[in-house]
PDB file of N, CA and C in Angstrom:
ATOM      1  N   UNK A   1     -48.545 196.094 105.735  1.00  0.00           N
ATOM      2  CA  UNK A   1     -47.902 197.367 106.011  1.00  0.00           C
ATOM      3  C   UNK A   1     -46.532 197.162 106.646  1.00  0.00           C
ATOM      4  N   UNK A   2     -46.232 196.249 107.317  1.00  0.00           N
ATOM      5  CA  UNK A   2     -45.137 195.623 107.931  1.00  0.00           C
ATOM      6  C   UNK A   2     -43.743 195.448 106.985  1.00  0.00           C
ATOM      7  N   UNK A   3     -44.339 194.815 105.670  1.00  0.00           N
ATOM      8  CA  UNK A   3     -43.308 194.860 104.632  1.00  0.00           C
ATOM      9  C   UNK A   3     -42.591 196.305 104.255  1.00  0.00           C
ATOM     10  N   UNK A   4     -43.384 197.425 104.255  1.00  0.00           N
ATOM     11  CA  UNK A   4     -43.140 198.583 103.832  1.00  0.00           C
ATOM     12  C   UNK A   4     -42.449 199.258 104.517  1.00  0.00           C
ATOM     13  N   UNK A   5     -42.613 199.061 106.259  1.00  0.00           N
ATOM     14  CA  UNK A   5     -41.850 199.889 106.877  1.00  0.00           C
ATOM     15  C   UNK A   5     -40.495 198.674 106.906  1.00  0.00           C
ATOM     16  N   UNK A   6     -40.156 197.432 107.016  1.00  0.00           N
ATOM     17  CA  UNK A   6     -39.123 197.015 106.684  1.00  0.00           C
ATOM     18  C   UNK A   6     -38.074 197.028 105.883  1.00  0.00           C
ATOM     19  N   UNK A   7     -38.923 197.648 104.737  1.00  0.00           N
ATOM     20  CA  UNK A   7     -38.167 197.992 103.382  1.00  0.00           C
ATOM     21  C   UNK A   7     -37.337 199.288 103.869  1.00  0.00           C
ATOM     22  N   UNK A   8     -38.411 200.383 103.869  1.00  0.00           N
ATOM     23  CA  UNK A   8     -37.933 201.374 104.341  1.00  0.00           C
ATOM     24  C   UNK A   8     -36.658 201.705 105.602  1.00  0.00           C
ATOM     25  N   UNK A   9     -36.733 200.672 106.846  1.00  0.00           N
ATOM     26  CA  UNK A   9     -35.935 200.821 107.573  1.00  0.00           C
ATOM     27  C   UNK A   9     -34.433 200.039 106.954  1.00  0.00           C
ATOM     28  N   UNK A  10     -34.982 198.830 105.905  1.00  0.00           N
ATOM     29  CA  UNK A  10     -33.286 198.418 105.312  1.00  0.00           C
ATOM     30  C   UNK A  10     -32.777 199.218 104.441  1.00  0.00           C
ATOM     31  N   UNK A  11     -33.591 200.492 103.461  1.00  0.00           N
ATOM     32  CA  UNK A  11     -32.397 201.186 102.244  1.00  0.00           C
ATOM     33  C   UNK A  11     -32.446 202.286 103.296  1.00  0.00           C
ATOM     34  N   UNK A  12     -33.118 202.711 104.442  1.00  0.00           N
ATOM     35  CA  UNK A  12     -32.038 204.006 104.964  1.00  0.00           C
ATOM     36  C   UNK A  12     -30.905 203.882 105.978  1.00  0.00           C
ATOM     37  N   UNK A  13     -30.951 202.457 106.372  1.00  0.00           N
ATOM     38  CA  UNK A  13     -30.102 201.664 107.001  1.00  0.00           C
ATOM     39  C   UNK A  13     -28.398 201.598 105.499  1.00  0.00           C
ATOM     40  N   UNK A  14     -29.244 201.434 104.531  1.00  0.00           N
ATOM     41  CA  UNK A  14     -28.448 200.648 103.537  1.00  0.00           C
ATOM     42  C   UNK A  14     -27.439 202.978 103.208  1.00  0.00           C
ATOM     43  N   UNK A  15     -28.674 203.350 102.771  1.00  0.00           N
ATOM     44  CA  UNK A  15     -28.000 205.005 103.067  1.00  0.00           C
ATOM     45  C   UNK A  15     -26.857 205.293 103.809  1.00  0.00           C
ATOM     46  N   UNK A  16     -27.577 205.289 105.073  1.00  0.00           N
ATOM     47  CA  UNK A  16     -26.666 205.705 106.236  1.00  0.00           C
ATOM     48  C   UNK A  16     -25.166 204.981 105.972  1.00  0.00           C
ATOM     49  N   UNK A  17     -24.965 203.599 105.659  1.00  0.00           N
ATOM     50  CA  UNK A  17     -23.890 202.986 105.337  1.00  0.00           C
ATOM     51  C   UNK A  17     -23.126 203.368 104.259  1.00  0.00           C
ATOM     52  N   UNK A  18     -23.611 204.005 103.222  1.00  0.00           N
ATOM     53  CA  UNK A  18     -22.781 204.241 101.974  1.00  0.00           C
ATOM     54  C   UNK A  18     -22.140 205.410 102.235  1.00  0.00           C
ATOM     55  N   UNK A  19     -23.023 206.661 102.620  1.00  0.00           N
ATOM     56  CA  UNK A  19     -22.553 207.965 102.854  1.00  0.00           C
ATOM     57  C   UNK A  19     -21.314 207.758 104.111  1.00  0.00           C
ATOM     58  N   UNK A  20     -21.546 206.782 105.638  1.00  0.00           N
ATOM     59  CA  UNK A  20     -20.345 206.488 106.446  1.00  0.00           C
ATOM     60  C   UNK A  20     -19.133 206.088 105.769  1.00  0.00           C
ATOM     61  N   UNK A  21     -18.857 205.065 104.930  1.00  0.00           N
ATOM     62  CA  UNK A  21     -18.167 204.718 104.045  1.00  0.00           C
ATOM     63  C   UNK A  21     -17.771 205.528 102.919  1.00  0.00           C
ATOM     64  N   UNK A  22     -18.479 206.124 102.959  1.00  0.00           N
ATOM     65  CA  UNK A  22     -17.854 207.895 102.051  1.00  0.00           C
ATOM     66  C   UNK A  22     -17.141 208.654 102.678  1.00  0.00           C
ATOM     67  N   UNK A  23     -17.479 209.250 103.682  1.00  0.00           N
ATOM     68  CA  UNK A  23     -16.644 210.170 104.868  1.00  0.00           C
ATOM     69  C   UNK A  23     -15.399 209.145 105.447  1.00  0.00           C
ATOM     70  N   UNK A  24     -15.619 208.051 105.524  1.00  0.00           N
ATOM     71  CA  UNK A  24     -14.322 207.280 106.469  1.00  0.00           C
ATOM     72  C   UNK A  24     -13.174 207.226 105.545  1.00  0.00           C
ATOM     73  N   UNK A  25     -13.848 206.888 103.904  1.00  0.00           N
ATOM     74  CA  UNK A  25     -12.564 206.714 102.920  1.00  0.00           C
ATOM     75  C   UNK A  25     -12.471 208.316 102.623  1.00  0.00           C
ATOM     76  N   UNK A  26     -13.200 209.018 102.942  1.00  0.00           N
ATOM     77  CA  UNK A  26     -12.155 210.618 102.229  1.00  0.00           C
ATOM     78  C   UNK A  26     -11.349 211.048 103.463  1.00  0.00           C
ATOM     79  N   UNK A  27     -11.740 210.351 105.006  1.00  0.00           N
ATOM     80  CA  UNK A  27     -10.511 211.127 106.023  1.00  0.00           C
ATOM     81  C   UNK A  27      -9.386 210.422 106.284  1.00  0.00           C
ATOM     82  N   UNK A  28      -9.718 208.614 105.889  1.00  0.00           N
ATOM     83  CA  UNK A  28      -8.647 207.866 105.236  1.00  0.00           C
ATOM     84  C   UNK A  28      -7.527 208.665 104.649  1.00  0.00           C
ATOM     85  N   UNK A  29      -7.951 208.806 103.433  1.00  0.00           N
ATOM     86  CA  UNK A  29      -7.406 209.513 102.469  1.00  0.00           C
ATOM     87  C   UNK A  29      -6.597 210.651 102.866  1.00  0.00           C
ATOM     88  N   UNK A  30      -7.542 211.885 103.485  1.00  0.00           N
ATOM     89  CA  UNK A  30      -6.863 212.698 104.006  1.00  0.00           C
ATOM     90  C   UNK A  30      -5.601 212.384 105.315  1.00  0.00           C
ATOM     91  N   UNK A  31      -5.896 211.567 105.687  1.00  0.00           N
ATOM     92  CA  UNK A  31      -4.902 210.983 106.905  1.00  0.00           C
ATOM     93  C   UNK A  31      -3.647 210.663 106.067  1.00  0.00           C
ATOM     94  N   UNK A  32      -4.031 209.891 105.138  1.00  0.00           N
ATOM     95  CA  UNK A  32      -2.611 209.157 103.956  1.00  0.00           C
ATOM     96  C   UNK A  32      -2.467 209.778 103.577  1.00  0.00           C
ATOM     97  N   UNK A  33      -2.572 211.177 102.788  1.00  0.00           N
ATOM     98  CA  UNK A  33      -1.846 212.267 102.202  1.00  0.00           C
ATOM     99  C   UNK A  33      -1.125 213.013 102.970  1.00  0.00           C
ATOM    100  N   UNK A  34      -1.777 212.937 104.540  1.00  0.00           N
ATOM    101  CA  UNK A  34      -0.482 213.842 105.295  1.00  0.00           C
ATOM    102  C   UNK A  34       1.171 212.764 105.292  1.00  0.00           C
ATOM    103  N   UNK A  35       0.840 211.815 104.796  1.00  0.00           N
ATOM    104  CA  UNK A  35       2.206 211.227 105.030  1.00  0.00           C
ATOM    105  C   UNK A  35       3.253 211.641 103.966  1.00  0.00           C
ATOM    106  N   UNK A  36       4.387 211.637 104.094  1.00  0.00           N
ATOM    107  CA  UNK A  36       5.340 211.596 103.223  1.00  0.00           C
ATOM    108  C   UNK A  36       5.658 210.385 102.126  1.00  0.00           C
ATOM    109  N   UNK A  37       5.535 209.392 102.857  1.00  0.00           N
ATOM    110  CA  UNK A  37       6.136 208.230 102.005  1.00  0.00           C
ATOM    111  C   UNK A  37       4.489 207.789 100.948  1.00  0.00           C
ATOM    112  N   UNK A  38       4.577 208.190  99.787  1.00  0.00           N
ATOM    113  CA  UNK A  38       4.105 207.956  98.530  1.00  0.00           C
ATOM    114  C   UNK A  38       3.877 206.185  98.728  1.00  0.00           C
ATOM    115  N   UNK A  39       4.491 205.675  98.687  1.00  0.00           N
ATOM    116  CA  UNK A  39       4.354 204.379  98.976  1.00  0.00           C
ATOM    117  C   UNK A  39       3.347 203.321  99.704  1.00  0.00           C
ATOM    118  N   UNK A  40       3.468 204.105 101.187  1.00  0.00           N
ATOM    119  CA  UNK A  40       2.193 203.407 101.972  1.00  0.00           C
ATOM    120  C   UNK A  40       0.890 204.303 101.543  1.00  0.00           C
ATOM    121  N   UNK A  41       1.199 205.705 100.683  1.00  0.00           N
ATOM    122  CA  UNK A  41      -0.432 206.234 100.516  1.00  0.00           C
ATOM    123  C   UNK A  41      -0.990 205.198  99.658  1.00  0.00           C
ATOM    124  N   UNK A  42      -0.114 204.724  98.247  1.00  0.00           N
ATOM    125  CA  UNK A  42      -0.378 203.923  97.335  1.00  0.00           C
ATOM    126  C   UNK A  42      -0.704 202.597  97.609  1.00  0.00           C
ATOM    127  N   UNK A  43      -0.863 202.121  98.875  1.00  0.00           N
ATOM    128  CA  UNK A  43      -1.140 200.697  99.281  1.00  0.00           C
ATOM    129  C   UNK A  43      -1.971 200.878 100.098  1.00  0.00           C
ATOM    130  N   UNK A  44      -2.163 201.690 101.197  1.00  0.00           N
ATOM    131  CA  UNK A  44      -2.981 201.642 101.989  1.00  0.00           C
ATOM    132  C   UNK A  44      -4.594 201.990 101.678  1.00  0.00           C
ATOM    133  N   UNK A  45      -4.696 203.153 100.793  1.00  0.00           N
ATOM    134  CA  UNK A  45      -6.201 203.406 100.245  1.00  0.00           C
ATOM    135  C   UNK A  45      -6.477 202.337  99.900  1.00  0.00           C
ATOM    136  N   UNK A  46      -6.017 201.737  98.605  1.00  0.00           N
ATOM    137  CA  UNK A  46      -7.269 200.487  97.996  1.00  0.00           C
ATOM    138  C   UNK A  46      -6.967 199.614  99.339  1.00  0.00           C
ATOM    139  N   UNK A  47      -6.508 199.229  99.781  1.00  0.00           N
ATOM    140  CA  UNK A  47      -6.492 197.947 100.302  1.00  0.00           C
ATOM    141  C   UNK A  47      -7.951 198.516 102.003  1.00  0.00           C
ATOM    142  N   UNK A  48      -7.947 199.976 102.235  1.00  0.00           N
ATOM    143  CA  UNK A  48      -8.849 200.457 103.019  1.00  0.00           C
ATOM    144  C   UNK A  48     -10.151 199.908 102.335  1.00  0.00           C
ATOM    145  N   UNK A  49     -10.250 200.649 101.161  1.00  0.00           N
ATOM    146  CA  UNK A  49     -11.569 200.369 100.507  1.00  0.00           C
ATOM    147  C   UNK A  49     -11.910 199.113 100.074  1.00  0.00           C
ATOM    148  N   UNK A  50     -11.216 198.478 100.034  1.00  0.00           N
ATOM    149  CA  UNK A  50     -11.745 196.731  99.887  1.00  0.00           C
ATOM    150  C   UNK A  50     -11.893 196.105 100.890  1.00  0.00           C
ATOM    151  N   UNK A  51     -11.436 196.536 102.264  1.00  0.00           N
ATOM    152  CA  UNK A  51     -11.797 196.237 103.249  1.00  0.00           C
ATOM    153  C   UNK A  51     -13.146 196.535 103.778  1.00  0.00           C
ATOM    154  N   UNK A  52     -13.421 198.070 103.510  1.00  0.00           N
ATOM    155  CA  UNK A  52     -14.881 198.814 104.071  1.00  0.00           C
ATOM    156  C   UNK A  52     -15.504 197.891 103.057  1.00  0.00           C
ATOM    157  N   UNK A  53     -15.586 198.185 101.755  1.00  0.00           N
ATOM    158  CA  UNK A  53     -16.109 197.280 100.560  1.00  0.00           C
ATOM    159  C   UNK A  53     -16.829 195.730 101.263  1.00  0.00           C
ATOM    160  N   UNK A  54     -16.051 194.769 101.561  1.00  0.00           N
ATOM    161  CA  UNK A  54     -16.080 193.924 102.075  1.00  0.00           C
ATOM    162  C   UNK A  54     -17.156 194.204 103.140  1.00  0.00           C
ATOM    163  N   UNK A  55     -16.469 194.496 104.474  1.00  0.00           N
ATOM    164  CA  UNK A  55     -17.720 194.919 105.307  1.00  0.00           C
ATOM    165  C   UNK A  55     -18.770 195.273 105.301  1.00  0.00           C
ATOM    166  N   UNK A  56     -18.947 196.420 104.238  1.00  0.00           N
ATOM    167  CA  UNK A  56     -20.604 196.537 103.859  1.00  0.00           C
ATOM    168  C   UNK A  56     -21.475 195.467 103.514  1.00  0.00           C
ATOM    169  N   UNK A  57     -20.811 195.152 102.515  1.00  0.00           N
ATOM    170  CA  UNK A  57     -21.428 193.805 101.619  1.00  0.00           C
ATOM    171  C   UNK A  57     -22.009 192.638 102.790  1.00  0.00           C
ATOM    172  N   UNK A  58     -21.205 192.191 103.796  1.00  0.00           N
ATOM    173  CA  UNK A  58     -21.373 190.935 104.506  1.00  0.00           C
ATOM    174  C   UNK A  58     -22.695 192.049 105.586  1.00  0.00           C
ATOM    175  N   UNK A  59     -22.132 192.624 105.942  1.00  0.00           N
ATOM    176  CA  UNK A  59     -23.142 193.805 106.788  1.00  0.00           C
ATOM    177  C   UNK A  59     -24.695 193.721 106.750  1.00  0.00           C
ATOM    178  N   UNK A  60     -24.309 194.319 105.620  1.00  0.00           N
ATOM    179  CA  UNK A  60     -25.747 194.652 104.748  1.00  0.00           C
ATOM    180  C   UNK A  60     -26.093 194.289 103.643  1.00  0.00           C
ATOM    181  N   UNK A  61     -26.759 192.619 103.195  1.00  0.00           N
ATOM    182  CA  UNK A  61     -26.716 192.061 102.375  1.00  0.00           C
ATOM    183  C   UNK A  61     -27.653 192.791 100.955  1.00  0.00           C
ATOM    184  N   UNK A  62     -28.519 193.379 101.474  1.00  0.00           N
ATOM    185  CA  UNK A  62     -29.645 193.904 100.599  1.00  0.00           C
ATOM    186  C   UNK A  62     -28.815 194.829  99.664  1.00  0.00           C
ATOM    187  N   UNK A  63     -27.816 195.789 100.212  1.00  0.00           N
ATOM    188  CA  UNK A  63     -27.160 196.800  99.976  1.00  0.00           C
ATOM    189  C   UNK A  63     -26.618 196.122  98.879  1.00  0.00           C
ATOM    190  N   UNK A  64     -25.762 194.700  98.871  1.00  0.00           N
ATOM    191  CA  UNK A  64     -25.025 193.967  98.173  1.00  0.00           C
ATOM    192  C   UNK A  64     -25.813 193.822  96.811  1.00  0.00           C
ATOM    193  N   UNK A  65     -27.152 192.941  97.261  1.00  0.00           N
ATOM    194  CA  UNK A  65     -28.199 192.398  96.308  1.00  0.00           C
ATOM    195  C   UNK A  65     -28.554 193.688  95.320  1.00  0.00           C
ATOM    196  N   UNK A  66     -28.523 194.908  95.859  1.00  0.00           N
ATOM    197  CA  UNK A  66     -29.025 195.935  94.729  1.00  0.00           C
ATOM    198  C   UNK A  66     -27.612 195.894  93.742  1.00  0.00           C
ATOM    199  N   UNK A  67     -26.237 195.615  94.156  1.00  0.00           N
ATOM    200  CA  UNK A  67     -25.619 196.135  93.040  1.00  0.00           C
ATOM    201  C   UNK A  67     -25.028 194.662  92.670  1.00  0.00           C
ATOM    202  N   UNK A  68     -26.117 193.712  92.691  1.00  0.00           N
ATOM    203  CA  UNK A  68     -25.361 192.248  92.221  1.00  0.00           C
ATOM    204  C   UNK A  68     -24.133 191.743  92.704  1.00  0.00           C
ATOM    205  N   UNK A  69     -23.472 192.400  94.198  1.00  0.00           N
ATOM    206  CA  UNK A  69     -22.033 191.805  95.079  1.00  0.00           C
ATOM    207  C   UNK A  69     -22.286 190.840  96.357  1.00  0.00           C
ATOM    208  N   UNK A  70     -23.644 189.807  95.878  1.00  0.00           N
ATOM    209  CA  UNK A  70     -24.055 188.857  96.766  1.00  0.00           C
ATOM    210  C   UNK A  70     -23.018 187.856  97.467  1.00  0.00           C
ATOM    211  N   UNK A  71     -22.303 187.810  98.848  1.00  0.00           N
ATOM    212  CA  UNK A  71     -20.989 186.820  98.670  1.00  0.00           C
ATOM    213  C   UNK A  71     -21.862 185.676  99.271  1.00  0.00           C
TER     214      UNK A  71
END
């Protein structure tokens, strides 16, 4: 029974992380659109999201293992 609640506590663990990483890159986003200069909006998003990207992955390896981004 031990296995089951482990499981359970790593994909709502693994949840909670995707949906945070949802909200952080859309107020990202919203933060970089208040800017003027087109330029740093265009560099700064991806390079945000490959960063969070990154972090999850090393974070939360299981999270990784479901979508085959094992580092």
């Amino acid at each position: 029974m031990s296995w089951l609640w482990d499981n359970l506590v790593d994909y709502v663990g693994d949840f909670v992380v995707i949906w945070t990483t949802i909200v952080v890159l859309v107020l990202a986003y919203r933060l970089v659109k208040n800017f003027k200069n087109i330029t740093l909006h265009l560099a700064n998003v991806p390079l945000l999201l490959v960063a969070l990207i990154y972090l999850t992955i090393r974070t939360f390896p299981s999270l990784a293992r479901m979508f085959g981004l094992a580092l």
